[in-house]
Protein backbone atom coordinates (compact mmCIF):
# COMPACT_ATOMS: atom_id res chain seq x y z
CA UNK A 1 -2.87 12.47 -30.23
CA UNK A 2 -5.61 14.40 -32.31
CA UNK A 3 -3.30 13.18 -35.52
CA UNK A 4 -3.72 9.80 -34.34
CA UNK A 5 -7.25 9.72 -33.79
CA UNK A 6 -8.02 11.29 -36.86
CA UNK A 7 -6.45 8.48 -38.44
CA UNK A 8 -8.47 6.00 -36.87
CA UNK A 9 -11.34 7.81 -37.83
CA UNK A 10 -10.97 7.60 -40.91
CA UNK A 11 -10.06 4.49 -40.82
CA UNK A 12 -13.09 2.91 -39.32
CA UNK A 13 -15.03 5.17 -41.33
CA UNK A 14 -13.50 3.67 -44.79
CA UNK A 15 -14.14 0.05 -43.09
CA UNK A 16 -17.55 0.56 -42.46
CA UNK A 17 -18.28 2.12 -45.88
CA UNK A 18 -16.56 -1.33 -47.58
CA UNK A 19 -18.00 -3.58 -45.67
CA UNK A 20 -22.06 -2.17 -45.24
CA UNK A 21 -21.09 -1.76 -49.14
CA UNK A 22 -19.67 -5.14 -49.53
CA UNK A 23 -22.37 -6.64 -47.89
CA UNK A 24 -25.48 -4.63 -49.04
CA UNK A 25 -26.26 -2.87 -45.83
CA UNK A 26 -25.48 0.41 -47.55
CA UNK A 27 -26.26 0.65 -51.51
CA UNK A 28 -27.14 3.66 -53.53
CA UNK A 29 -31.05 3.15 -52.51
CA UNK A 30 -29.20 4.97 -49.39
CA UNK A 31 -28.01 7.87 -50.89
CA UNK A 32 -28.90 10.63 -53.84
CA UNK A 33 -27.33 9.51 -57.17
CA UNK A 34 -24.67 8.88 -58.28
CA UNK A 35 -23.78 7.16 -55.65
CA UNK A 36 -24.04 3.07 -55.60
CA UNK A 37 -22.25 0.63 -54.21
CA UNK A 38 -19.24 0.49 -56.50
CA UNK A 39 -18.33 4.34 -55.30
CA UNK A 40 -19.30 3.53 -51.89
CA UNK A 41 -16.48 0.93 -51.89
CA UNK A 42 -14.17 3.16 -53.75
CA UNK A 43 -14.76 5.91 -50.84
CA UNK A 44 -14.27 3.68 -48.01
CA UNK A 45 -10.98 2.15 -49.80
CA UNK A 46 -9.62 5.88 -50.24
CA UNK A 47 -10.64 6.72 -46.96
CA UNK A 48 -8.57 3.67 -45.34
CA UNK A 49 -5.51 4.92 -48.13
CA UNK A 50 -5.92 8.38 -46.64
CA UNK A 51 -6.08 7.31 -42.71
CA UNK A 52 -3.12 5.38 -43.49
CA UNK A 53 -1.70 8.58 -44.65
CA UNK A 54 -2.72 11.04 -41.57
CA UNK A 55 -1.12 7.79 -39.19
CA UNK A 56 2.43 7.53 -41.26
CA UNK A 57 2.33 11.27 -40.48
CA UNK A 58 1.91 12.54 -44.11
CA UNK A 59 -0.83 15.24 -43.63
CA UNK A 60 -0.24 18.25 -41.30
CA UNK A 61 -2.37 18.87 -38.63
CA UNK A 62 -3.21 22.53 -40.32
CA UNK A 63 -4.16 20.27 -43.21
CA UNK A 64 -6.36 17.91 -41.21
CA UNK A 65 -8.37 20.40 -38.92
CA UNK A 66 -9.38 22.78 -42.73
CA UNK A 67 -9.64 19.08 -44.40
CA UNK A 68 -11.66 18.05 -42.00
CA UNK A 69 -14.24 21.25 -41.70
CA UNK A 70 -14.19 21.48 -45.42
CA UNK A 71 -15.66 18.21 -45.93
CA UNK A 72 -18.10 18.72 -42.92
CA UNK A 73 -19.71 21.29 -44.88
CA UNK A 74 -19.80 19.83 -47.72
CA UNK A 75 -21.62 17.36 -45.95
CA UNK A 76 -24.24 19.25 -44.16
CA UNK A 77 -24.97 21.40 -47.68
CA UNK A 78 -25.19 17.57 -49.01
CA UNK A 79 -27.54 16.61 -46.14
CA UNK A 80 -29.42 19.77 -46.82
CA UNK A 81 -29.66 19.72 -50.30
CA UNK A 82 -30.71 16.79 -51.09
CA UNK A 83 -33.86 14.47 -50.07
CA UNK A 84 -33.24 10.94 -51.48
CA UNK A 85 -31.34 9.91 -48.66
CA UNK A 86 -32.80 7.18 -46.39
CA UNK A 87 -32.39 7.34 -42.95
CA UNK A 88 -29.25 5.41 -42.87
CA UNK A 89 -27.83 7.28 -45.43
CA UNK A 90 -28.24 10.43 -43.67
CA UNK A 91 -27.15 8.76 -40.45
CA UNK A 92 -24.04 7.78 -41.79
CA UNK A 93 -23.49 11.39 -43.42
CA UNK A 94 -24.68 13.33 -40.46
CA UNK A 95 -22.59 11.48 -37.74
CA UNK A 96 -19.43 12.08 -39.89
CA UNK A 97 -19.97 15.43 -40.25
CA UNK A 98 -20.73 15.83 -36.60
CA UNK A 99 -17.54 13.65 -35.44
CA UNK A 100 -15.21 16.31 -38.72
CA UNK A 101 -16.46 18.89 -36.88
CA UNK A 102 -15.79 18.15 -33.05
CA UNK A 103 -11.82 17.07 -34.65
CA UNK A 104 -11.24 20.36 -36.83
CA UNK A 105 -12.52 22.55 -33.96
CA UNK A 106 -10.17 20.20 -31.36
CA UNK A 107 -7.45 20.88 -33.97
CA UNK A 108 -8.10 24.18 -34.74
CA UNK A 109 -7.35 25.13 -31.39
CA UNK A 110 -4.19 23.20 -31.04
CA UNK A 111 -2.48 25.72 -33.36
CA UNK A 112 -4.89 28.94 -32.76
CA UNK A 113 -3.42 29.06 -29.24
């Protein structure tokens, strides 16, 4: 269950990023450099390759739950770091880090038990 809605996750996450790219919603006036639109469309295509990948059953859940916190610290040092984001940049970046949190601690204790 927590594989599967990982996956989805992801997935919708790598939608959103193509399409708010696609369609100018999100563009690098949104984020610190170097990001721009081009690598925000590159990330949301990877993340739809890699959701793919956690669905098909490819990545372990071990995997996932130290994937997952690893990048959600990446993204609050990110968040914390940096000031050029605008507010929906740092939306976007804060709510997935939130949401990578609540799914590495959920599978985290899956296997700790």
């Amino acid at each position: 269950m927590l594989v599967r809605l990982d996956a989805i996750f992801e997935g919708i996450l790598g939608a959103v990023l193509v399409l708010a790219a696609a369609t100018g919603a999100l563009d690098g006036s949104d984020f610190p450099q170097p990001v721009d639109s081009v690598v925000l469309l590159i990330v949301g295509v990877l993340l739809l390759v890699v959701g793919l990948a956690i669905w098909t059953g490819r990545v372990g859940l071990r995997q996932l739950a130290l994937g997952n916190a690893a990048t959600a610290l990446a993204a609050v040092v990110w968040l914390a770091a940096e000031s050029a984001f605008s507010a929906a940049g740092a939306t976007v970046v804060a709510v997935t880090a939130a949401c990578l949190t609540a799914l590495a601690a959920a599978q985290a204790a899956t296997f700790l038990r």
